[in-house]
C-alpha atoms as a PDB file:
ATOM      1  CA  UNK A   1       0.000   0.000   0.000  1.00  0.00           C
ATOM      2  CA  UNK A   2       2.782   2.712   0.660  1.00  0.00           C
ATOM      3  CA  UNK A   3       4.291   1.599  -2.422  1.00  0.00           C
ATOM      4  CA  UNK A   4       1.370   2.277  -4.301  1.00  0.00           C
ATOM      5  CA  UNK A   5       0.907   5.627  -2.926  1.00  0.00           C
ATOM      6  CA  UNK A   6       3.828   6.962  -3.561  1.00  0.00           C
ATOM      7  CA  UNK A   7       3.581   5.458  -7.118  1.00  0.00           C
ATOM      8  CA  UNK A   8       0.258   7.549  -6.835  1.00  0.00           C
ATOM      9  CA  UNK A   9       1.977  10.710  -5.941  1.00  0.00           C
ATOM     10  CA  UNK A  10       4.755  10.529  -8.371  1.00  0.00           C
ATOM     11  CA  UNK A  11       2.555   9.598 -11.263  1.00  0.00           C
ATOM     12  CA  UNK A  12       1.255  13.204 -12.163  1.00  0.00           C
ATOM     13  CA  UNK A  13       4.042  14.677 -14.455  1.00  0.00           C
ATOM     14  CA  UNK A  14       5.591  17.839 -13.320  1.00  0.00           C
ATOM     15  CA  UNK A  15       6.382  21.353 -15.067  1.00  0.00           C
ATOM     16  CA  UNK A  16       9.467  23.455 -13.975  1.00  0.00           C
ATOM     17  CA  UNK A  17       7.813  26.718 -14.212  1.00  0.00           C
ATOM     18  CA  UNK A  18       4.486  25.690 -12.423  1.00  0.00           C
ATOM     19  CA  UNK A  19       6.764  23.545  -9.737  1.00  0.00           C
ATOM     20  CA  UNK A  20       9.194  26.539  -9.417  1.00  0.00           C
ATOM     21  CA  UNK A  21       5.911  28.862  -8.049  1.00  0.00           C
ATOM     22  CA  UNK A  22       5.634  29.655  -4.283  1.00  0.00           C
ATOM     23  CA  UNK A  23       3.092  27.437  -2.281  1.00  0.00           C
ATOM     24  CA  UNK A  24       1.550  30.548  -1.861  1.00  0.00           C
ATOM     25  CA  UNK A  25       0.568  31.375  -5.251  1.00  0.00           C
ATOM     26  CA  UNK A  26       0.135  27.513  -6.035  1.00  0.00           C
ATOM     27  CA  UNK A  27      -2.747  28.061  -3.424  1.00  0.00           C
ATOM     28  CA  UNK A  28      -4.236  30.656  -4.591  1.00  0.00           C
ATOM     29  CA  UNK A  29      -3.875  29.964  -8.250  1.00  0.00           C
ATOM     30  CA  UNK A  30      -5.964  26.621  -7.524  1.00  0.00           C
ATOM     31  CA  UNK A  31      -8.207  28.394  -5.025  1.00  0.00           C
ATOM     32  CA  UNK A  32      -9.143  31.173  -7.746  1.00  0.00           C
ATOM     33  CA  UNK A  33      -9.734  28.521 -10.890  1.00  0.00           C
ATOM     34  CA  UNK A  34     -12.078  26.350  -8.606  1.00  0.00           C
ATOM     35  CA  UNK A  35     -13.990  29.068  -6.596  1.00  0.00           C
ATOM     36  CA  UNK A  36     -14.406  30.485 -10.257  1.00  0.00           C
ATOM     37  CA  UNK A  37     -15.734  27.358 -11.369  1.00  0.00           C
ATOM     38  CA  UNK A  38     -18.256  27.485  -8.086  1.00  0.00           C
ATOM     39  CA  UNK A  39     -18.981  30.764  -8.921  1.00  0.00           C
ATOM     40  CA  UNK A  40     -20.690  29.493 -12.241  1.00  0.00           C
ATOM     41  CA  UNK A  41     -22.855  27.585 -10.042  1.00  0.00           C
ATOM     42  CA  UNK A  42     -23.939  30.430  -8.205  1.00  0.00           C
ATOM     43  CA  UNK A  43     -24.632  32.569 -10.733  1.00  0.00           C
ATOM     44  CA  UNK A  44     -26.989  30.390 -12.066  1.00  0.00           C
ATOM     45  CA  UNK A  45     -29.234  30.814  -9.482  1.00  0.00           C
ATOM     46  CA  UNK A  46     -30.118  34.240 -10.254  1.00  0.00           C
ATOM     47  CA  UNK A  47     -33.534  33.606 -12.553  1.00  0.00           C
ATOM     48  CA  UNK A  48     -34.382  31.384  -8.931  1.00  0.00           C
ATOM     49  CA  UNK A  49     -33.799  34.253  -7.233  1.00  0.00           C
ATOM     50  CA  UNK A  50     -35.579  36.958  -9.425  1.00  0.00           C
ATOM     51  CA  UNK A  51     -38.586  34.242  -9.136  1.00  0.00           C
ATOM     52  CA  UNK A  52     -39.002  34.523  -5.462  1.00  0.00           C
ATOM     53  CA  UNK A  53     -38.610  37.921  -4.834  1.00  0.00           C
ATOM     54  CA  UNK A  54     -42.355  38.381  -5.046  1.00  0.00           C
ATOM     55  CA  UNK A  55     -42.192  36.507  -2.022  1.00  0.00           C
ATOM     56  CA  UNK A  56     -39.687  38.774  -0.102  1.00  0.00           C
ATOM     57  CA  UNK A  57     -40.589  41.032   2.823  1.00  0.00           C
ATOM     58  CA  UNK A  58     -41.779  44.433   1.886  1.00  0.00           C
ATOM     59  CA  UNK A  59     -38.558  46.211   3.378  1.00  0.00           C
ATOM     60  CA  UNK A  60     -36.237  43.991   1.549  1.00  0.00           C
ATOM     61  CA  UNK A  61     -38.548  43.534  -1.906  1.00  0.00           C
ATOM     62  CA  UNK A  62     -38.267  47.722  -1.751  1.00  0.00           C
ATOM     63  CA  UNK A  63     -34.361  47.488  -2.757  1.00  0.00           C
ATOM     64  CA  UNK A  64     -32.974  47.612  -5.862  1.00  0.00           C
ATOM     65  CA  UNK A  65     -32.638  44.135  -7.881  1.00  0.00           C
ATOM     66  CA  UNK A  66     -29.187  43.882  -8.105  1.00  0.00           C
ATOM     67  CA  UNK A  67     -28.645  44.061  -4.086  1.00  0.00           C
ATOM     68  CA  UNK A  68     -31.195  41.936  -3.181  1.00  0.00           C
ATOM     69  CA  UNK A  69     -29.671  38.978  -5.829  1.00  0.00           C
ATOM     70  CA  UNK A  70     -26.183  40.286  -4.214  1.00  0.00           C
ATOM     71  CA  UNK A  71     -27.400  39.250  -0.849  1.00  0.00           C
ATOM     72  CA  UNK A  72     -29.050  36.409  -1.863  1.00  0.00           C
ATOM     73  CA  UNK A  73     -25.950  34.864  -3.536  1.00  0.00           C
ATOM     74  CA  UNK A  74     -23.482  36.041  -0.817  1.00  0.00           C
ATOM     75  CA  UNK A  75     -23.949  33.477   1.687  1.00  0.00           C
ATOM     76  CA  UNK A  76     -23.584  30.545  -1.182  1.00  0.00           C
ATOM     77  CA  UNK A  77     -20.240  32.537  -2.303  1.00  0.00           C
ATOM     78  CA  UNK A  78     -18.931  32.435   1.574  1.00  0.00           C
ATOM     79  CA  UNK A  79     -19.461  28.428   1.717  1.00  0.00           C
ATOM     80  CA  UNK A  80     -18.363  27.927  -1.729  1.00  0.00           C
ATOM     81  CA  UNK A  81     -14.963  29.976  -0.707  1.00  0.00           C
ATOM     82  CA  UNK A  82     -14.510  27.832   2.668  1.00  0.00           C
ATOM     83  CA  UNK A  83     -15.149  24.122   1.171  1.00  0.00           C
ATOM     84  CA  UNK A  84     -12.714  25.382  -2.028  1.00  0.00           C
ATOM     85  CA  UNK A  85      -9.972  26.481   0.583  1.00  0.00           C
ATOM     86  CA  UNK A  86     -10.520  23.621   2.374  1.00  0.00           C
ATOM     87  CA  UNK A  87      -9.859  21.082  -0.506  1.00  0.00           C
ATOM     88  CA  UNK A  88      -6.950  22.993  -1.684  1.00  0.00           C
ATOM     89  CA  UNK A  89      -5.591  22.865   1.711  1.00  0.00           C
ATOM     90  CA  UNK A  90      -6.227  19.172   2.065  1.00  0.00           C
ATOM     91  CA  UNK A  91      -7.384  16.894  -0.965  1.00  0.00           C
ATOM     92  CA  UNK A  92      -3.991  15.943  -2.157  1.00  0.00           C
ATOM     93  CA  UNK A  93      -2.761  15.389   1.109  1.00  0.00           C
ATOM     94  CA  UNK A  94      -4.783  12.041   1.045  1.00  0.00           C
ATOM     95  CA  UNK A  95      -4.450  11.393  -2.489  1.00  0.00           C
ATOM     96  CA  UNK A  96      -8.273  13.031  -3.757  1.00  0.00           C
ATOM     97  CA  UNK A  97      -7.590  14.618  -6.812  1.00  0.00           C
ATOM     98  CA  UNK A  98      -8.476  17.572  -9.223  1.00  0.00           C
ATOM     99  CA  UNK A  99      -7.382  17.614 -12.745  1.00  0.00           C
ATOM    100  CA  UNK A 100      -7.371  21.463 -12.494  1.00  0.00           C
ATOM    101  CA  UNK A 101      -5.486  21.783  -9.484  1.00  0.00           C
ATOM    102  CA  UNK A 102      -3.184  19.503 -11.255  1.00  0.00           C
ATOM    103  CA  UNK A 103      -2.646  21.185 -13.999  1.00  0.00           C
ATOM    104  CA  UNK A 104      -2.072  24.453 -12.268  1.00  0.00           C
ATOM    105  CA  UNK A 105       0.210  22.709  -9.535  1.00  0.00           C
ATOM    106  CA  UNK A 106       2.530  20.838 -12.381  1.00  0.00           C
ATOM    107  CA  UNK A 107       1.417  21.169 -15.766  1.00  0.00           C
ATOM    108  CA  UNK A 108      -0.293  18.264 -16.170  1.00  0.00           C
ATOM    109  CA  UNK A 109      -2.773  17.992 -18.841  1.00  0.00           C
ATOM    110  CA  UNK A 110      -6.476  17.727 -18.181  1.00  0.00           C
ATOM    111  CA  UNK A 111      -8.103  16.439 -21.310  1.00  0.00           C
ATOM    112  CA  UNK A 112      -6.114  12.901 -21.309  1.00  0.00           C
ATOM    113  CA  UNK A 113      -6.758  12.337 -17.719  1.00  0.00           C
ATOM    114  CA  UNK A 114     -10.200  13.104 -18.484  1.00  0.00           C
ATOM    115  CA  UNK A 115     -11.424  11.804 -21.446  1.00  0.00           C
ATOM    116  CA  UNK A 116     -11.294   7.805 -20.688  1.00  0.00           C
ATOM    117  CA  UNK A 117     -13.464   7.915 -17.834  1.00  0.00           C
ATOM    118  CA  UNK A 118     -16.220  10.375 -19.742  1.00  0.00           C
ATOM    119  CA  UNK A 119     -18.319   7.662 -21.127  1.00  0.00           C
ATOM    120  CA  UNK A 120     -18.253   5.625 -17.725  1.00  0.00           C
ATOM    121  CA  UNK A 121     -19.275   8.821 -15.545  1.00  0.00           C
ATOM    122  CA  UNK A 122     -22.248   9.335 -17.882  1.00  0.00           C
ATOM    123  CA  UNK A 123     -23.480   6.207 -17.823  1.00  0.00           C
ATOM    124  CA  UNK A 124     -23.604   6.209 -14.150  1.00  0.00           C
ATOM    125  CA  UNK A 125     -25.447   9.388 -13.660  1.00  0.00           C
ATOM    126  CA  UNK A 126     -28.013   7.965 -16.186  1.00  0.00           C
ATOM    127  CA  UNK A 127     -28.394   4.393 -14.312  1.00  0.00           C
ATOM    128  CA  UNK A 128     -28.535   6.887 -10.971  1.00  0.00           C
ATOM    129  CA  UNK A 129     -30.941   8.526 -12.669  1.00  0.00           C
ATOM    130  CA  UNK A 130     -32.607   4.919 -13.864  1.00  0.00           C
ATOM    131  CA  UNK A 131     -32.917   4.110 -10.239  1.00  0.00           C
ATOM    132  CA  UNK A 132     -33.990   7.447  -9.070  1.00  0.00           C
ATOM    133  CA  UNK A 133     -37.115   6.953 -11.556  1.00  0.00           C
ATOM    134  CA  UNK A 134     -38.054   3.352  -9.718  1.00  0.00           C
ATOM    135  CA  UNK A 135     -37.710   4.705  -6.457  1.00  0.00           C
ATOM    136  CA  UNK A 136     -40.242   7.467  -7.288  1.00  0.00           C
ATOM    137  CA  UNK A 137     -42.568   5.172  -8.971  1.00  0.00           C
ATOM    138  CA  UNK A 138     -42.888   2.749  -6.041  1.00  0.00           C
ATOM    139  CA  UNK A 139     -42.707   5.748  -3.361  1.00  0.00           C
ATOM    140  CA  UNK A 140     -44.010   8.834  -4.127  1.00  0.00           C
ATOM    141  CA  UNK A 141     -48.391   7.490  -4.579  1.00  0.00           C
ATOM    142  CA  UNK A 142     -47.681   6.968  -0.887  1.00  0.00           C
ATOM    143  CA  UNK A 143     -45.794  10.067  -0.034  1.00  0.00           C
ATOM    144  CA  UNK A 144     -48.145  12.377  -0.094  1.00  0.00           C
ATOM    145  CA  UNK A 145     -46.487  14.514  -2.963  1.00  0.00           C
ATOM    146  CA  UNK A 146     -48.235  15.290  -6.303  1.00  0.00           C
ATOM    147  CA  UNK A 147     -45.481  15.576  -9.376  1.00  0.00           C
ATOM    148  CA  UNK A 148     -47.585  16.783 -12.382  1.00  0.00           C
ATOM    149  CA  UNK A 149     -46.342  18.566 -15.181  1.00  0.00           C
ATOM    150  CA  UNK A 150     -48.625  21.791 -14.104  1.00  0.00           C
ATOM    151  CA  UNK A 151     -47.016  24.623 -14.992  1.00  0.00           C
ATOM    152  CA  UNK A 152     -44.225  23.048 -16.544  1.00  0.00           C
ATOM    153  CA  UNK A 153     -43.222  24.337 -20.111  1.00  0.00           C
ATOM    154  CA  UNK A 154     -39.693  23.931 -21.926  1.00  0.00           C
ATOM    155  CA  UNK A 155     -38.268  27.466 -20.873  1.00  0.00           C
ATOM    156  CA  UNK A 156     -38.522  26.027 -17.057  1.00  0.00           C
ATOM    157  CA  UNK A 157     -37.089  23.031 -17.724  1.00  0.00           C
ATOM    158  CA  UNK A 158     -34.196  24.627 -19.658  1.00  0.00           C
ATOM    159  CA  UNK A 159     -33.381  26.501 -16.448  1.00  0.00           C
ATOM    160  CA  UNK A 160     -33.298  23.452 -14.514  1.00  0.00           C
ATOM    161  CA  UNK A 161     -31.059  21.647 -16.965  1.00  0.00           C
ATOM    162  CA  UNK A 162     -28.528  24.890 -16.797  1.00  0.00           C
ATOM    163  CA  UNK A 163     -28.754  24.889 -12.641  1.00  0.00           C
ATOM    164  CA  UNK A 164     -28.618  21.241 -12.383  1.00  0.00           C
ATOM    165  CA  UNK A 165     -25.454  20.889 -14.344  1.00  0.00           C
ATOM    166  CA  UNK A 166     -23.640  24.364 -13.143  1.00  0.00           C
ATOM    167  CA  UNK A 167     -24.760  24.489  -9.840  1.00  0.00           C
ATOM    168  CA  UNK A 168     -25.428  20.534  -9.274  1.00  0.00           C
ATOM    169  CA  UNK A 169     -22.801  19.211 -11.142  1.00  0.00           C
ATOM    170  CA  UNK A 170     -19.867  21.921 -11.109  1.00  0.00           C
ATOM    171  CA  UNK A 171     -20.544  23.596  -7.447  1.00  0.00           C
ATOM    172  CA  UNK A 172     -22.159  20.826  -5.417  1.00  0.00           C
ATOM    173  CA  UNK A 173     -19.430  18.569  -6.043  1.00  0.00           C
ATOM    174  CA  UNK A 174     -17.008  21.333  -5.073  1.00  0.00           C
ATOM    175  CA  UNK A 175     -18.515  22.222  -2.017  1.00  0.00           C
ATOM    176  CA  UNK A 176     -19.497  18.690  -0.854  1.00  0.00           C
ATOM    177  CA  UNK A 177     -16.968  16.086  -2.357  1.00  0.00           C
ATOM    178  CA  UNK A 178     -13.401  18.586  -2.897  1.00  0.00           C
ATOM    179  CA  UNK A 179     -14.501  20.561   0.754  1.00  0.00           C
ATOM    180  CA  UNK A 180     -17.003  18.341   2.944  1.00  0.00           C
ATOM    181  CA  UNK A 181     -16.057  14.985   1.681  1.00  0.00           C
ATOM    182  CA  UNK A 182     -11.741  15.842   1.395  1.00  0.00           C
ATOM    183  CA  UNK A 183     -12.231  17.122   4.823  1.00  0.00           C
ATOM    184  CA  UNK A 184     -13.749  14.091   6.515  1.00  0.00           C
ATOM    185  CA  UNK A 185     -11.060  11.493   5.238  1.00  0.00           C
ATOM    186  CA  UNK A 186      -8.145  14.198   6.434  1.00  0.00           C
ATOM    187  CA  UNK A 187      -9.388  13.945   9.554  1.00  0.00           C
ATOM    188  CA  UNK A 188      -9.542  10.039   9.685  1.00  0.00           C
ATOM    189  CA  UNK A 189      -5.987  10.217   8.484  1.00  0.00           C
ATOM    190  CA  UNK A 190      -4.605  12.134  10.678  1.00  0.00           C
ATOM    191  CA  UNK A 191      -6.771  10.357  13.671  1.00  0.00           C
ATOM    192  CA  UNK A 192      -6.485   7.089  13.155  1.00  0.00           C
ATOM    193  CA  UNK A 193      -3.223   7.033  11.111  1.00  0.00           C
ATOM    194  CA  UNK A 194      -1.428   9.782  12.115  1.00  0.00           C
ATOM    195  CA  UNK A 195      -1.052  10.963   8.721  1.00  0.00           C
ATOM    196  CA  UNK A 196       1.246   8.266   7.705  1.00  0.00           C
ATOM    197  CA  UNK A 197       0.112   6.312   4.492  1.00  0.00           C
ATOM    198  CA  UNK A 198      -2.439   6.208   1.800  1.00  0.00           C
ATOM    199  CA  UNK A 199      -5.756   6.696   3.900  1.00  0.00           C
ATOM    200  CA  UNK A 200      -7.538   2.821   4.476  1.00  0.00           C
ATOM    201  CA  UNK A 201     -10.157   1.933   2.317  1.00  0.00           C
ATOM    202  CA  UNK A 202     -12.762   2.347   5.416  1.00  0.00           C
ATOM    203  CA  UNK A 203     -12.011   5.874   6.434  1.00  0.00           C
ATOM    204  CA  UNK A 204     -12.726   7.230   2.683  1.00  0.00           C
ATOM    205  CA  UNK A 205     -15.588   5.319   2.430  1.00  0.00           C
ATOM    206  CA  UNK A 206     -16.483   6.977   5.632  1.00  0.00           C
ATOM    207  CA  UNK A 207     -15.441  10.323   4.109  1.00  0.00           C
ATOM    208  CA  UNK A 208     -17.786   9.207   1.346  1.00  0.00           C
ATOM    209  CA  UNK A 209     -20.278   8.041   3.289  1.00  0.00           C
ATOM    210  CA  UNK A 210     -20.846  11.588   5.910  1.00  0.00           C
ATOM    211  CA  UNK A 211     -20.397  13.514   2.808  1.00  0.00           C
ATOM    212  CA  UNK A 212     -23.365  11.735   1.171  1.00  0.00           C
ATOM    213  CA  UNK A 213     -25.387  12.026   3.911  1.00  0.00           C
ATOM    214  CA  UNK A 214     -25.030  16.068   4.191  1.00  0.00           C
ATOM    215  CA  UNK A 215     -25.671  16.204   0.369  1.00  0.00           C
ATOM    216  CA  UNK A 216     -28.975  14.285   1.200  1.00  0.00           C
ATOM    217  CA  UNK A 217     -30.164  16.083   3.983  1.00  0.00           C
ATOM    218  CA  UNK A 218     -28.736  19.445   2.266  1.00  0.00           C
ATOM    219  CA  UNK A 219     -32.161  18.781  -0.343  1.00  0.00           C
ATOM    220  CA  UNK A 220     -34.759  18.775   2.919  1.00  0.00           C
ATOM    221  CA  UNK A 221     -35.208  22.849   2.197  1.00  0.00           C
ATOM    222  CA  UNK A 222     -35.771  22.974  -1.061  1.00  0.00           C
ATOM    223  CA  UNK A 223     -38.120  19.820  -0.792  1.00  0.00           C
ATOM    224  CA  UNK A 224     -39.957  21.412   2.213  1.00  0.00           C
ATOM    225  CA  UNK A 225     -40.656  24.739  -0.051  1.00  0.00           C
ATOM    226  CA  UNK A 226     -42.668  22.996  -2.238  1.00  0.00           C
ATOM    227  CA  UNK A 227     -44.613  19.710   0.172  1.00  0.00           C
ATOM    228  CA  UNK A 228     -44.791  18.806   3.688  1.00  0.00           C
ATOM    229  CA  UNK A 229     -42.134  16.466   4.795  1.00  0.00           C
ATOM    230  CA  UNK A 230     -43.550  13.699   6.071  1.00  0.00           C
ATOM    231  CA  UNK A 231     -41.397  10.894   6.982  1.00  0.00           C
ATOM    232  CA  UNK A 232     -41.431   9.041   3.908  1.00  0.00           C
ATOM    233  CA  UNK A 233     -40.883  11.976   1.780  1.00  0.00           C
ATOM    234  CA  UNK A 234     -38.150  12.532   4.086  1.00  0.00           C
ATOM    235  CA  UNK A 235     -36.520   8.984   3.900  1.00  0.00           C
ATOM    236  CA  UNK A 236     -36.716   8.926   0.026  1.00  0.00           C
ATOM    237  CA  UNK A 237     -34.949  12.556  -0.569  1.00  0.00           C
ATOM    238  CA  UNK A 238     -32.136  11.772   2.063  1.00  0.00           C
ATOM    239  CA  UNK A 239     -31.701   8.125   0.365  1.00  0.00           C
ATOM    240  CA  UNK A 240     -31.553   9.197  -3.351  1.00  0.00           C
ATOM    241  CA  UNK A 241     -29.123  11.914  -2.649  1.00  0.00           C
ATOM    242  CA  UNK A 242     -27.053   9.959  -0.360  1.00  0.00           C
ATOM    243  CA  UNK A 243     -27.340   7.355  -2.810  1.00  0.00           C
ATOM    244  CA  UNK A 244     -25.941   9.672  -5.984  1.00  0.00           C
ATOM    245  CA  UNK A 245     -23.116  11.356  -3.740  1.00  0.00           C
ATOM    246  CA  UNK A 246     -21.861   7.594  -2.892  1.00  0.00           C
ATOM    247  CA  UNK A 247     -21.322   7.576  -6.696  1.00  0.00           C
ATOM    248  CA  UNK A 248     -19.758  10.966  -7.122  1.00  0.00           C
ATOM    249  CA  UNK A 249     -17.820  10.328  -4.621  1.00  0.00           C
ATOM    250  CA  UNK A 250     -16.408   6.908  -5.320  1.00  0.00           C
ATOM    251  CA  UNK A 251     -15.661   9.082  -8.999  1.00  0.00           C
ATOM    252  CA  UNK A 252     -13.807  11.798  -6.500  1.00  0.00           C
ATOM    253  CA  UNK A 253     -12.397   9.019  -4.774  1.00  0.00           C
ATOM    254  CA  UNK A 254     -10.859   6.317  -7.615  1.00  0.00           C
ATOM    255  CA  UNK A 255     -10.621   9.283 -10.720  1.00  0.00           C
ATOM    256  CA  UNK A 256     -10.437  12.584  -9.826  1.00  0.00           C
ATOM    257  CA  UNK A 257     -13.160  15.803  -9.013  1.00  0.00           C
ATOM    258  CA  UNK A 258     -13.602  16.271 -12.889  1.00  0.00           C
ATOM    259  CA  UNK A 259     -14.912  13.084 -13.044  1.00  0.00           C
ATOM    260  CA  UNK A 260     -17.614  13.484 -10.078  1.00  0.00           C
ATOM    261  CA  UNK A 261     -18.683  16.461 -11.428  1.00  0.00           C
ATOM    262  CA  UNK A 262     -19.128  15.016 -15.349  1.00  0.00           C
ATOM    263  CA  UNK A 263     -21.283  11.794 -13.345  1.00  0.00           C
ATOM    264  CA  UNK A 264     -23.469  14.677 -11.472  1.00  0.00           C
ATOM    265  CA  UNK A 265     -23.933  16.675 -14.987  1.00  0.00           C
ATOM    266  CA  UNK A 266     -24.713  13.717 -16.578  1.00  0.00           C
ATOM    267  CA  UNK A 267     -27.957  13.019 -13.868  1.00  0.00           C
ATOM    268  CA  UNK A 268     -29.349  16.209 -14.591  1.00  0.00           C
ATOM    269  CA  UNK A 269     -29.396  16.076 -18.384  1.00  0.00           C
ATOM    270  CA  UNK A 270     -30.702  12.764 -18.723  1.00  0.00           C
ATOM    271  CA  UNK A 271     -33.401  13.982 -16.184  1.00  0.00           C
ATOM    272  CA  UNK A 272     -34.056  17.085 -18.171  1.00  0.00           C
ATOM    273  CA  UNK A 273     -34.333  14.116 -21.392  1.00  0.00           C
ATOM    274  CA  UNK A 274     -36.903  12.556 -19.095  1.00  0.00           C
ATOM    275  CA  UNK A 275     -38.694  15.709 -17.828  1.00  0.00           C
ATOM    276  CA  UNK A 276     -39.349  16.881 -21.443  1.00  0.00           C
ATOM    277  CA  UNK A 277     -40.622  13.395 -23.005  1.00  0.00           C
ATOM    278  CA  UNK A 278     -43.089  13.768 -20.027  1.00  0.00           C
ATOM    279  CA  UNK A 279     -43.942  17.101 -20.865  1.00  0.00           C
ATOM    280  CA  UNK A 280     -44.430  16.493 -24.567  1.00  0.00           C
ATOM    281  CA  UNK A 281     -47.016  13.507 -23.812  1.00  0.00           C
ATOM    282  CA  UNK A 282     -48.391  15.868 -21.052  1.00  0.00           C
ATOM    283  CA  UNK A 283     -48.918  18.856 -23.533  1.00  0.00           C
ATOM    284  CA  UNK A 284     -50.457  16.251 -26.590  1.00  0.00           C
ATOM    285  CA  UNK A 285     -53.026  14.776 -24.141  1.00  0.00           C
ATOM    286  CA  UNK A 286     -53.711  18.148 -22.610  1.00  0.00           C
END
């Protein structure tokens, strides 16, 4: 096993220039290209925000647009700013990669690294999204939650595909899998193995596992916005998302951030392929 880590962390092949930078900048240079991904994320929750702001208190629906989406988005920017310090601080410590830190940190290419494992992440996120489908089927008649396609029309669902895949895919797996999940397994490392070694098998799966589990429970909000959470309802959300951030973060895990974040992408479009068959039969017996 030490063999094979330091195989691991000798593998990635190294550029003078980017090697001869101080750690400093190295940090920040990887901190700025991955809170800038994020921050794509982010920004695409602004029609979400625009949306609600009928909803807003009188006192804050009185300021301008642009400050109330500024206040909105600030406390997602904040989180998104800790969990990218904190995987930049501590991912490659126990061997979790990013292709872009990578390439910042040595001048290794990204494309190369990435394209073999393309076709695998996206068929994952679609058989995620294959068992996400069954679950609902089987569940949701006794959970109390109606899913119709009221309301729906192809300009919605074109906003979901572009959140799902910035914000799901890109800052999700930032904030829970390079910050939450890199953050977990340090600590086990440095616990229960004094930070010698590759990390065992059983603390990233535990890494894994917690990080999962906050991604699952991180939907509850969102979910009680639009039904009441009754336990079911409850069970089912928590499951399915715990369930998909296993994957992504086996991806994170075995392959590198990239890889996660292609699997996540690839749940939401093959959901948006699913929402808008159902809204095209919806629409021609409507």
């Amino acid at each position: 096993m030490q063999l094979s880590w330091e195989k691991k962390q000798m593998s990635t092949p190294t550029n003078d220039s980017c090697a001869a930078l101080p750690a400093a900048t190295r940090f920040l240079s990887v901190f700025l290209a991955l809170f800038g991904l994020g921050l794509l994320g982010i920004l695409s929750l602004i029609p979400s925000v625009l949306d609600s702001l009928g909803a807003l208190p009188p006192e804050i629906a009185e300021l301008p647009r642009a400050v109330v989406v500024a206040l909105s988005l600030v406390q997602s920017m904040l989180l998104l700013a800790v969990a990218v310090a904190i995987g930049t601080l501590l991912a490659h410590r126990v061997g979790l990669r990013s292709l872009v830190a990578e390439r910042i940190r040595s001048g290794a290419a990204i494309w190369p690294e990435l394209r073999p494992h393309i076709g695998k992440a996206v068929l994952a996120g679609a058989v995620f999204l294959g068992v996400t489908v069954v679950v609902d089927v089987l569940v949701l008649p006794f959970a109390e939650l109606d899913l119709e396609m009221e309301g729906a029309s192809l300009p919605s669902l074109l906003n979901r595909l572009v959140l799902g895949i910035l914000y799901g895919g890109i800052t999700e797996e930032i904030l829970l899998r390079w910050g939450v999940m890199s953050l977990f397994v340090w600590i086990g490392w440095r616990v229960f193995q004094r930070g010698q070694g590759a990390p065992r098998p059983w603390l990233v799966w535990t890494g894994i596992t917690l990080a999962a589990l906050l991604f699952g429970i991180g939907h509850l909000p969102a979910l009680a916005a639009i039904a009441p959470l009754t336990p079911l309802l409850v069970i089912r959300t928590v499951f399915l998302n715990a369930l998909g951030g296993m994957v992504f973060g086996w991806f994170f895990w075995r392959l590198s951030l990239e890889v996660a974040m292609v699997s996540h992408a690839a749940f939401h479009a093959a959901l948006f392929v699913v929402n808008l068959v159902v809204l095209l039969l919806h629409t021609g017996t409507g």
